[in-house]
Protein backbone atom coordinates (compact mmCIF):
# COMPACT_ATOMS: atom_id res chain seq x y z
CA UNK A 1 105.95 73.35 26.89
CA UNK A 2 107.37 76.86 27.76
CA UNK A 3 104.14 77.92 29.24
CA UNK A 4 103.77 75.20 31.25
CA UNK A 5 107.34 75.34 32.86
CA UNK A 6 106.49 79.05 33.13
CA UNK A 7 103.14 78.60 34.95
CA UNK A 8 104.63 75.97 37.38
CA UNK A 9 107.13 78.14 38.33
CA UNK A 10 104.98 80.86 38.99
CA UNK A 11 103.05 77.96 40.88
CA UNK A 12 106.32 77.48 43.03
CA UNK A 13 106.68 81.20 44.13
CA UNK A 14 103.32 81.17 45.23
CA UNK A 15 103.54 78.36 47.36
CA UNK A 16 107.01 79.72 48.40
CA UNK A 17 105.12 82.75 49.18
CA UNK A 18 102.73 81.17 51.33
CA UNK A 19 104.62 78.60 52.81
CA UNK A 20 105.57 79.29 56.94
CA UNK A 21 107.80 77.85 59.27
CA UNK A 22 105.82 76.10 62.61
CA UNK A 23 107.95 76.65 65.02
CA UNK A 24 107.68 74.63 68.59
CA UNK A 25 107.75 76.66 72.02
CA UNK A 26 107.86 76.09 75.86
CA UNK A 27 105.84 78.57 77.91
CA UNK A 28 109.13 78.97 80.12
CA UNK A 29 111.36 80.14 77.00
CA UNK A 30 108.67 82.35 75.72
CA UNK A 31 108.01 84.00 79.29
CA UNK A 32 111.92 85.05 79.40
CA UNK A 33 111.88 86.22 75.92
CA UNK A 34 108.91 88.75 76.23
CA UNK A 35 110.64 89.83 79.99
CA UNK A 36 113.80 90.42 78.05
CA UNK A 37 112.00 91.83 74.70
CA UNK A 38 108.50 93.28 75.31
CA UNK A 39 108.33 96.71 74.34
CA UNK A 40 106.04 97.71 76.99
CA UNK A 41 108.74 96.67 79.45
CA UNK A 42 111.66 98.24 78.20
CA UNK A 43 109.41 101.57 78.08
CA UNK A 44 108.71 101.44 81.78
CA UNK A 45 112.19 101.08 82.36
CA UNK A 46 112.91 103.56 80.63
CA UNK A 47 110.92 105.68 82.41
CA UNK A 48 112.93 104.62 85.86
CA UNK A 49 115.85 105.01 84.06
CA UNK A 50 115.08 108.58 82.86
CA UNK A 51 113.92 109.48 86.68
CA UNK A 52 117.59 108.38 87.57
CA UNK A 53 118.94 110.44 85.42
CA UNK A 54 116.78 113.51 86.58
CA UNK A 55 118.05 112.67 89.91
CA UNK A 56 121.56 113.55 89.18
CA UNK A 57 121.12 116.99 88.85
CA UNK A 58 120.08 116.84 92.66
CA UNK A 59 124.19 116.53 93.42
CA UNK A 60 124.43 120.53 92.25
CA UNK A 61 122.94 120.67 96.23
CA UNK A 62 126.50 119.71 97.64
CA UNK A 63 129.39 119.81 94.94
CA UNK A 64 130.61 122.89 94.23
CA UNK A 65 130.20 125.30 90.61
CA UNK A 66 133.44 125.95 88.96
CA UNK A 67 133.37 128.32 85.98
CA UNK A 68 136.63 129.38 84.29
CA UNK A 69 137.27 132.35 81.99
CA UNK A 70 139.75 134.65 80.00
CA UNK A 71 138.40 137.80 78.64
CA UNK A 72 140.29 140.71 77.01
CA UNK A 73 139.10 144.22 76.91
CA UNK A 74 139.78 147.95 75.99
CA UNK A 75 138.86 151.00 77.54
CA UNK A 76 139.86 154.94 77.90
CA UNK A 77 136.79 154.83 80.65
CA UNK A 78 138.35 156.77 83.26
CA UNK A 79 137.03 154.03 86.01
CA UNK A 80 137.78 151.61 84.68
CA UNK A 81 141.25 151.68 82.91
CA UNK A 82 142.61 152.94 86.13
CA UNK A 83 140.89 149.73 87.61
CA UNK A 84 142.62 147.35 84.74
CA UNK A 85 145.69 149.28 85.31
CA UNK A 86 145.68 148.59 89.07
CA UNK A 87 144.62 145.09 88.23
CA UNK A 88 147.68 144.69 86.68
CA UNK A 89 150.18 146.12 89.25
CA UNK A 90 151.60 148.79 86.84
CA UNK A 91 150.38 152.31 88.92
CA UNK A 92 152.92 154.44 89.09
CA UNK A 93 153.14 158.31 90.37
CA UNK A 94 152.40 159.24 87.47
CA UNK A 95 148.69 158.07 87.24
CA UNK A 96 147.83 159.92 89.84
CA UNK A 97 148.27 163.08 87.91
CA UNK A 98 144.58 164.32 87.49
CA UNK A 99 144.74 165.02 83.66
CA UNK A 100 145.80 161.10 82.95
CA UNK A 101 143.07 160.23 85.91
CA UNK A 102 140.54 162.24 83.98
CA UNK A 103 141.28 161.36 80.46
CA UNK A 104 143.67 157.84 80.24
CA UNK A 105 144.92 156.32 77.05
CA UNK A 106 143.47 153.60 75.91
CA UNK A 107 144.29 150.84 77.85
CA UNK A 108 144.23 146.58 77.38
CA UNK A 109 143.51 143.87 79.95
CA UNK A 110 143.79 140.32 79.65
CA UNK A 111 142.03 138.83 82.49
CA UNK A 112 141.99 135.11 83.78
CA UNK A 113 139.56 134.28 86.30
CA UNK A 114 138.48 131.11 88.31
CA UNK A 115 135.43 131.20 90.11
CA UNK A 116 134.04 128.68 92.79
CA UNK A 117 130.74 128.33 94.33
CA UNK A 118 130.28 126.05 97.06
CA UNK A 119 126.59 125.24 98.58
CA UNK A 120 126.80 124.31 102.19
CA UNK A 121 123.04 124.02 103.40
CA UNK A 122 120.06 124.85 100.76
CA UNK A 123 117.46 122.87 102.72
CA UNK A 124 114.92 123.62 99.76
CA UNK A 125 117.61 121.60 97.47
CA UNK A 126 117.43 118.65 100.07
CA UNK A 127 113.91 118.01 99.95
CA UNK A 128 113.75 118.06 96.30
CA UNK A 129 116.68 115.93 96.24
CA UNK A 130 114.10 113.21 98.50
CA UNK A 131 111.58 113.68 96.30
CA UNK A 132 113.12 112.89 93.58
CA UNK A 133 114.60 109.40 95.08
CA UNK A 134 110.93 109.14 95.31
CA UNK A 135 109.92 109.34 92.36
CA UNK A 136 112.57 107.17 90.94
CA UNK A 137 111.34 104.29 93.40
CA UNK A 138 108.04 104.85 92.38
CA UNK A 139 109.13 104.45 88.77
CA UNK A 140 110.98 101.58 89.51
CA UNK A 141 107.84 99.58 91.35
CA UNK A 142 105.83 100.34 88.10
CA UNK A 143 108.24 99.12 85.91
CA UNK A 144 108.51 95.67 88.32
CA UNK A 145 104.28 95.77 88.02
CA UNK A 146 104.49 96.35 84.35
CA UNK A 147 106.60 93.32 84.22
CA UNK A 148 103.97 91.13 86.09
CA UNK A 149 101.13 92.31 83.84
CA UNK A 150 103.03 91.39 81.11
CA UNK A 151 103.33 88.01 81.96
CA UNK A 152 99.32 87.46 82.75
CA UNK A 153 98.84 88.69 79.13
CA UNK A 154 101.51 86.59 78.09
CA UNK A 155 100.06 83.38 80.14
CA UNK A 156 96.34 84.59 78.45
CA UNK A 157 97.98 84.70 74.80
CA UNK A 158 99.68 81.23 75.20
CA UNK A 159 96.55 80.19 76.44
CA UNK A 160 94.79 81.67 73.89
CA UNK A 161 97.03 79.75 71.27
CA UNK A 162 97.16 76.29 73.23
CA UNK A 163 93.19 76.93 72.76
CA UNK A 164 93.55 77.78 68.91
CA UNK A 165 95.38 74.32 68.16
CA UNK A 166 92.86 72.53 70.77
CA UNK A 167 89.58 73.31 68.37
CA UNK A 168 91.49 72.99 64.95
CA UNK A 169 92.29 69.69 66.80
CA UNK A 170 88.61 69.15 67.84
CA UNK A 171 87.27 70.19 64.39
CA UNK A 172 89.46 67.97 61.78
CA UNK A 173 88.53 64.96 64.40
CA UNK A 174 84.86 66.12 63.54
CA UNK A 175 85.27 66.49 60.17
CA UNK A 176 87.20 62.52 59.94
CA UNK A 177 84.27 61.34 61.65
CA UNK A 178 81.37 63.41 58.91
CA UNK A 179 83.52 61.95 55.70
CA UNK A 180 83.27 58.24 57.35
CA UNK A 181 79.59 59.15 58.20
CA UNK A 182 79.28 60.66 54.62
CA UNK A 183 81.10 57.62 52.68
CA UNK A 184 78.48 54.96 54.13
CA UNK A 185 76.10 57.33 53.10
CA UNK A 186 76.92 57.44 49.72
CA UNK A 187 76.94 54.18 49.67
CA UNK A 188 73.58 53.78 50.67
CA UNK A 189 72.58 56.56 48.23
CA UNK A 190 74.30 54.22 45.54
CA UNK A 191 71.94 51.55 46.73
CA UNK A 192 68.88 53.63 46.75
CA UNK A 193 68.57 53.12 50.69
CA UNK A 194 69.00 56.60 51.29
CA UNK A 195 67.27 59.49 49.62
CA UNK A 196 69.39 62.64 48.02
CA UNK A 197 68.29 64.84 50.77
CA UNK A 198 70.37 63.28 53.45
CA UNK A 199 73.27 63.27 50.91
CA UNK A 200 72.99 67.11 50.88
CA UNK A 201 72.72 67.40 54.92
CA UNK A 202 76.20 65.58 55.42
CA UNK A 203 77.57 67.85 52.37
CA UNK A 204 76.20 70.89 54.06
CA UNK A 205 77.75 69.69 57.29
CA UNK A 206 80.89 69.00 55.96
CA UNK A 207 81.51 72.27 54.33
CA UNK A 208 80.43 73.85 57.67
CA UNK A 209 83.17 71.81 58.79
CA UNK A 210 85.80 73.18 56.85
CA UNK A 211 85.10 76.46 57.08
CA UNK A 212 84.93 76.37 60.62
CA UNK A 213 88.60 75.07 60.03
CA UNK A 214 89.78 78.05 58.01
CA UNK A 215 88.56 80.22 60.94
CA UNK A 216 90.25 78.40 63.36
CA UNK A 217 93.67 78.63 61.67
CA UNK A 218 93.41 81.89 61.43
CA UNK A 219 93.11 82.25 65.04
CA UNK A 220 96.00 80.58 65.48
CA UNK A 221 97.82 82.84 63.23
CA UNK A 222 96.14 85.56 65.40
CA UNK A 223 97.17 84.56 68.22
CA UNK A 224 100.80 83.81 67.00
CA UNK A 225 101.00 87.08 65.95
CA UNK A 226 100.48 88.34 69.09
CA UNK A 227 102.83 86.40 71.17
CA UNK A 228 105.72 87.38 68.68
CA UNK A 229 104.37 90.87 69.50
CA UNK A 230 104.93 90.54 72.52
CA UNK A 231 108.61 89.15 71.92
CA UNK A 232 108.95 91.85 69.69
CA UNK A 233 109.72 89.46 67.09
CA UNK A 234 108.79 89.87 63.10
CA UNK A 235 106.13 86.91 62.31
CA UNK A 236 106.30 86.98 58.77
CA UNK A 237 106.34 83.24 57.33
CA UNK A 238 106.23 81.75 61.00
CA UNK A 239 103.86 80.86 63.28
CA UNK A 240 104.10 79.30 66.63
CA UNK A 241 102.87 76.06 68.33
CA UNK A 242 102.84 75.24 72.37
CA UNK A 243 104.11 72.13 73.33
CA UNK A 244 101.97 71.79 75.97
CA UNK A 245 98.22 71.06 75.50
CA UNK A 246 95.58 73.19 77.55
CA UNK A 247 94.53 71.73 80.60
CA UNK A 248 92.43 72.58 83.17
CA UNK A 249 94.38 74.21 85.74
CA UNK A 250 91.79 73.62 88.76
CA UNK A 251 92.77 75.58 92.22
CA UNK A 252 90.52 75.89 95.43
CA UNK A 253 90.12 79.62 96.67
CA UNK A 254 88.88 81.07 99.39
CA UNK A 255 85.26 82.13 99.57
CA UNK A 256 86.31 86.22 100.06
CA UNK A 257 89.15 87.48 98.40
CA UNK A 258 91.05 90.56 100.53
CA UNK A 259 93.64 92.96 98.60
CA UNK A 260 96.81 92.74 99.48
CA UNK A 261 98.26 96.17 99.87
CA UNK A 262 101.51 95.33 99.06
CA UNK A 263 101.02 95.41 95.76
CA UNK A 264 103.16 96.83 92.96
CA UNK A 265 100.22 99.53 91.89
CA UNK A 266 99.22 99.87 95.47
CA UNK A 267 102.86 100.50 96.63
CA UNK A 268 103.99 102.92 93.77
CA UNK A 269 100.34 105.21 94.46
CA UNK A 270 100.92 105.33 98.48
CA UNK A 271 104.40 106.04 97.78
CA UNK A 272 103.35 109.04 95.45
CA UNK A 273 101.82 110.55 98.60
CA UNK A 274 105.89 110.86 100.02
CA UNK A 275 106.91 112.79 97.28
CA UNK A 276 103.85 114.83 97.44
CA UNK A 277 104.76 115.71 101.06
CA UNK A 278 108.58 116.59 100.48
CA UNK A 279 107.82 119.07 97.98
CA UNK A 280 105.76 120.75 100.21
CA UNK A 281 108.86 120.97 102.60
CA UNK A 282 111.09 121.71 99.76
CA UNK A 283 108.73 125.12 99.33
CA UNK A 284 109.01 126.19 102.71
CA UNK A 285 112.12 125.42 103.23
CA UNK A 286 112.68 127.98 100.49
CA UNK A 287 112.17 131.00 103.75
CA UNK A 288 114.88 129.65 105.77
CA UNK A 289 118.66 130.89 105.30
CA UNK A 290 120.85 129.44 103.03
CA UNK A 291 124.69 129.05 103.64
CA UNK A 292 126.70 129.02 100.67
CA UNK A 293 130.88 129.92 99.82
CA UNK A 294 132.06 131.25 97.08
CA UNK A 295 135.60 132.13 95.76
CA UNK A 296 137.59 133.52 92.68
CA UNK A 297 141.22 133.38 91.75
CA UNK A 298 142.18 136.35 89.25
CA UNK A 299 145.47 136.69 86.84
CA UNK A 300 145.66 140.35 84.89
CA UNK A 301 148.18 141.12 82.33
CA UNK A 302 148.15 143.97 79.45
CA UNK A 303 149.75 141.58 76.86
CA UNK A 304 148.11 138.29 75.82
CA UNK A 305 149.11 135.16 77.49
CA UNK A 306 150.99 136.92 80.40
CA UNK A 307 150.01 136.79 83.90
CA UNK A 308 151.88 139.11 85.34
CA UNK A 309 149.55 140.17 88.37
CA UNK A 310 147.11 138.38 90.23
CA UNK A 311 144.63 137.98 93.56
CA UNK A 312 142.18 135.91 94.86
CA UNK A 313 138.42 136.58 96.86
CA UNK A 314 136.65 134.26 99.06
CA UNK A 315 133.61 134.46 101.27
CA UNK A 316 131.16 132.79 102.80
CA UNK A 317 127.54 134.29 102.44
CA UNK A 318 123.74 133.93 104.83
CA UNK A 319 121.06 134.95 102.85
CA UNK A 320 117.40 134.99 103.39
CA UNK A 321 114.49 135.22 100.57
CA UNK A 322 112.28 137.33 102.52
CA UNK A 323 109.74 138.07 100.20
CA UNK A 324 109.52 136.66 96.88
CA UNK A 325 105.98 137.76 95.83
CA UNK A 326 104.33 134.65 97.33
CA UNK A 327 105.67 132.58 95.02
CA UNK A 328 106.66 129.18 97.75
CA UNK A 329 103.45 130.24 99.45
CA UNK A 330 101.63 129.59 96.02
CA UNK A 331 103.18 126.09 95.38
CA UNK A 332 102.62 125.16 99.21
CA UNK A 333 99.03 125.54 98.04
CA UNK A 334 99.34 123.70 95.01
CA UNK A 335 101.18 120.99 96.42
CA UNK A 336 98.73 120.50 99.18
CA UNK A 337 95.91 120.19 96.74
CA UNK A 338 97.72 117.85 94.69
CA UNK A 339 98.42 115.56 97.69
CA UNK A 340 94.56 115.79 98.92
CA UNK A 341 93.95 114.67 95.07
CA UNK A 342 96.08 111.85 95.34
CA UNK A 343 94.73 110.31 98.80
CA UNK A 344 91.22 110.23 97.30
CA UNK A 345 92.47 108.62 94.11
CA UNK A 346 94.27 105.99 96.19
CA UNK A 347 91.24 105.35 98.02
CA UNK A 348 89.03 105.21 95.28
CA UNK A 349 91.38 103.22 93.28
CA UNK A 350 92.14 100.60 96.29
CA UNK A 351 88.41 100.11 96.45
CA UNK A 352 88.04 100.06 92.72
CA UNK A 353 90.73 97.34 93.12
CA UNK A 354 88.48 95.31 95.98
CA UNK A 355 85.44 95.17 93.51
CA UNK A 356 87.52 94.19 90.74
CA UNK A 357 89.45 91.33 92.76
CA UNK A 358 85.49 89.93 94.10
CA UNK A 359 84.46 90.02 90.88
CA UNK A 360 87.85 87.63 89.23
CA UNK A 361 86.96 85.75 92.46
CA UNK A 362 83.05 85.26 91.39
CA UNK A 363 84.48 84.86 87.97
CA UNK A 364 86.33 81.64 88.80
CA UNK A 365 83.97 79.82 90.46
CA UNK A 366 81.02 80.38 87.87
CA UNK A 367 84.28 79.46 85.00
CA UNK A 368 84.29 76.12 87.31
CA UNK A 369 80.79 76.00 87.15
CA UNK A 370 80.45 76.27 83.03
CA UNK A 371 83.53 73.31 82.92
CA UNK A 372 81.88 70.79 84.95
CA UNK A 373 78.27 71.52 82.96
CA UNK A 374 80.13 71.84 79.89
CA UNK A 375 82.40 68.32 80.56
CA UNK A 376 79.22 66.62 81.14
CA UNK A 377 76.73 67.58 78.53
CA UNK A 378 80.54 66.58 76.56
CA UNK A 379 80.08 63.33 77.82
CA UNK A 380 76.41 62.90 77.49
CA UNK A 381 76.39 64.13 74.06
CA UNK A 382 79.61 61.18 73.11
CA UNK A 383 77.21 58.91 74.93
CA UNK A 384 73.99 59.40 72.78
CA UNK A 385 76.33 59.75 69.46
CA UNK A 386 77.57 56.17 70.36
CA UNK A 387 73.96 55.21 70.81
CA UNK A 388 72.70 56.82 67.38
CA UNK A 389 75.72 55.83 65.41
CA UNK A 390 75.22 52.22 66.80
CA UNK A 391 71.15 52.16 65.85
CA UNK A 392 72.05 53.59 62.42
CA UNK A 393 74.16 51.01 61.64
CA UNK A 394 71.66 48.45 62.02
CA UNK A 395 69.07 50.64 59.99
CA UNK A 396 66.80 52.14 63.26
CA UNK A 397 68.29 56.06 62.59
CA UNK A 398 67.85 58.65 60.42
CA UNK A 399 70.90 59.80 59.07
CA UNK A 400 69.34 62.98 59.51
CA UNK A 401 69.26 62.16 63.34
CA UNK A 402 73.15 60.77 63.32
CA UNK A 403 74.22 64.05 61.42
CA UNK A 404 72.46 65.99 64.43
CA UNK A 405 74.49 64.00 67.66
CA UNK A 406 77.49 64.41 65.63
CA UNK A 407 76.68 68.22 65.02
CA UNK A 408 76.04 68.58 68.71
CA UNK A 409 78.74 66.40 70.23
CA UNK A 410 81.49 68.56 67.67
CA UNK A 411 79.59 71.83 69.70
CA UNK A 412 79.88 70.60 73.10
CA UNK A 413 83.63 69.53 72.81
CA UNK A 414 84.06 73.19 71.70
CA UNK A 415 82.27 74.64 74.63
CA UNK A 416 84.03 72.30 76.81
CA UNK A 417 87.44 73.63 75.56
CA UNK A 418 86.37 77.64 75.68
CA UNK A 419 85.18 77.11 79.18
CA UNK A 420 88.85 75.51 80.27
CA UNK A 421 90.40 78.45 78.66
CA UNK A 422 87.70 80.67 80.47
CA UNK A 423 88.35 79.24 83.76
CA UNK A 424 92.19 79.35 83.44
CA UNK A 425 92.78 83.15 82.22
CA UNK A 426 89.95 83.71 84.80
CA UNK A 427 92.77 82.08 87.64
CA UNK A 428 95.80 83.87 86.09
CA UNK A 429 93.72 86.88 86.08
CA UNK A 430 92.89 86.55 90.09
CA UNK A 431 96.29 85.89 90.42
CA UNK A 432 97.78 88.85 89.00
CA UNK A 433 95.47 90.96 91.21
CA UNK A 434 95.99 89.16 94.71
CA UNK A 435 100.46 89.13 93.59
């Protein structure tokens, strides 16, 4: 008696084990939670976010540097302990006298300083400072394009689930119809109107049946998986189920399909070409003068944390970088190159872009195609099992024969089904190229 109360809970945690939670879902929830969630997402906007961030240090162009010290020192150097000294407003008559000039005591200086640096017109800064807000925009129409990729692969996952749930669907209503088939023939078998052969064909057919089954629920748990993937969501003991059924999402399209240039890709590549051409500016903008002020206010003292003298400097100062080893002309160069690069990437990517758009375009129509064949040899095969089911109830089939129409009218409601799902991620698929 122990063992067997030991065993069945053993049993218990196994099935506990195995045991998962369906869990119902709209297509509109599931859409926000992957915008809100997806991983793929948040990393391209982190990626804007971090070009913002970069762009910040552009504002060094117009506020001004303020650095702040206090420094003690000691010196006997001639130079420079007369300098202290007169720093500190403490020359007398007396230092003048040659032998203290020559060879001073030792002397200390506490020294507080304030130092300001003001740029007033670095054009170099300002076109870097432009192409950085280009970058960041650029950044910012990937992330948005991201987003609407994400939600085709979403729509193609859900899809791909609604499908899942359609054939398991498809294939238990197949295997209801084999066990009716299969318990008249047993029957018959009983009766000795049948021989054992045709008892073995519906067996085989059944277990092809069920096995069929087992793949397609593990589809579904595939493609469960994947959608809480995309949520970012653990799956563990859960699996999901659409609450809509896959339909056939027919839409009439024009016979030639033309990009639209205002895409999110498109946009963020022609946009590149902006940035390309500031930095070019920013480099030779790096030969004309820049006008920047500077200032320091200054406390001295010989004892710590007195102030007892103090003076101030301020300027303004034109400089020119003459000659810097061709250094700007060198990344004018490299700049230019790296603009011509990007034109003929644009242009071989926007025509990459045409061909791929023609070919979604040819792709729905022959999807189209494959559902109307595929819906009719559906109905034609329903139509002849009807026909054989009916004859071999009155003794004019085969079982053999029946077996077959059922075999082939299971197949065709499964082609039927793929060729919707075809046909529908074909559309999404156009769509997400033409948005």
């Amino acid at each position: 008696m122990r063992k067997y109360f030991t065993s069945l809970f053993i049993f218990s945690l196994i099935l506990k084990g195995f045991s998962q939670d369906t869990i119902r879902i709209t297509k509109t929830e599931i859409e926000q939670k992957i915008l809100d969630n997806n991983l793929q997402v948040k990393l391209a906007n982190d990626e804007a976010k971090l070009a913002q961030a970069e762009l910040l240090g552009t504002r060094a162009m117009y506020l001004p540097n303020v650095n702040a010290s206090y420094t003690f020192s000691n010196t006997n150097n001639p130079l420079y302990a007369f300098g202290s000294k007169l720093n500190q407003e403490r020359i007398t008559q007396m230092d003048f006298n040659p032998a203290l000039l020559n060879d001073p005591k030792a002397i200390s200086n506490f020294a507080t300083k304030i130092e300001v640096q003001q740029p007033i017109i670095n054009m170099d800064a300002v076109y870097l400072k432009k192409a950085g807000q280009v970058k960041s925009e650029v950044l910012k129409i990937k992330a948005e394009r991201t987003k609407e990729y994400i939600q085709f692969e979403f729509k193609k996952a859900y899809m791909q689930l609604q499908l899942a749930y359609r054939m398991l669907e498809t294939l238990e209503n197949a295997k209801t119809t084999t066990l009716a088939n299969k318990k008249v023939i047993d029957n018959y078998f009983k009766n000795g109107m049948v021989q054992k052969t045709e008892v073995l064909y519906i067996d085989v057919r059944v277990k092809e049946i069920e096995n069929q089954i087992a793949y397609a629920k593990s589809n579904i748990r595939n493609a469960s998986d994947y959608l809480f993937f995309l949520i970012d969501e653990s799956s563990e003991n859960k699996v999901l189920k659409p609450s809509e059924k896959l339909d056939f999402q027919n839409q009439i399209l024009e016979n030639f399909a033309s990009l639209n240039f205002n895409r999110k890709d498109l946009q963020a590549y022609q946009k590149s070409l902006e940035a390309y051409n500031l930095m070019i500016k920013s480099s030779k903008a790096k030969f004309l003068p820049k006008l920047n002020a500077f200032g320091s206010f200054e406390m001295y003292d010989n004892k710590f944390a007195q102030f007892g003298a103090n003076g101030y400097l301020a300027g303004i100062q034109l400089s020119w970088n003459v000659f810097d080893g061709l250094k700007a002309k060198s990344e004018q160069e490299k700049y230019k190159a790296e603009h011509t690069k990007a034109q003929t990437e644009i242009e071989q990517y926007n025509k990459q872009s045409q061909l791929e758009l023609n070919k979604a375009n040819r792709q729905i129509h022959d999807a189209e195609n494959k559902v109307n064949l595929t819906q009719l040899a559906l109905e034609q095969s329903k139509e002849a099992y009807r026909i054989r089911k009916n004859r071999y109830d009155q003794g004019l089939e085969k079982s053999s024969d029946l077996l077959m129409s059922e075999t082939t009218m299971s197949q065709k409601d499964l082609e039927y089904q793929q060729a919707i799902f075809e046909y529908n991620v074909a559309l999404e698929y156009y769509k997400f190229l033409k948005q």
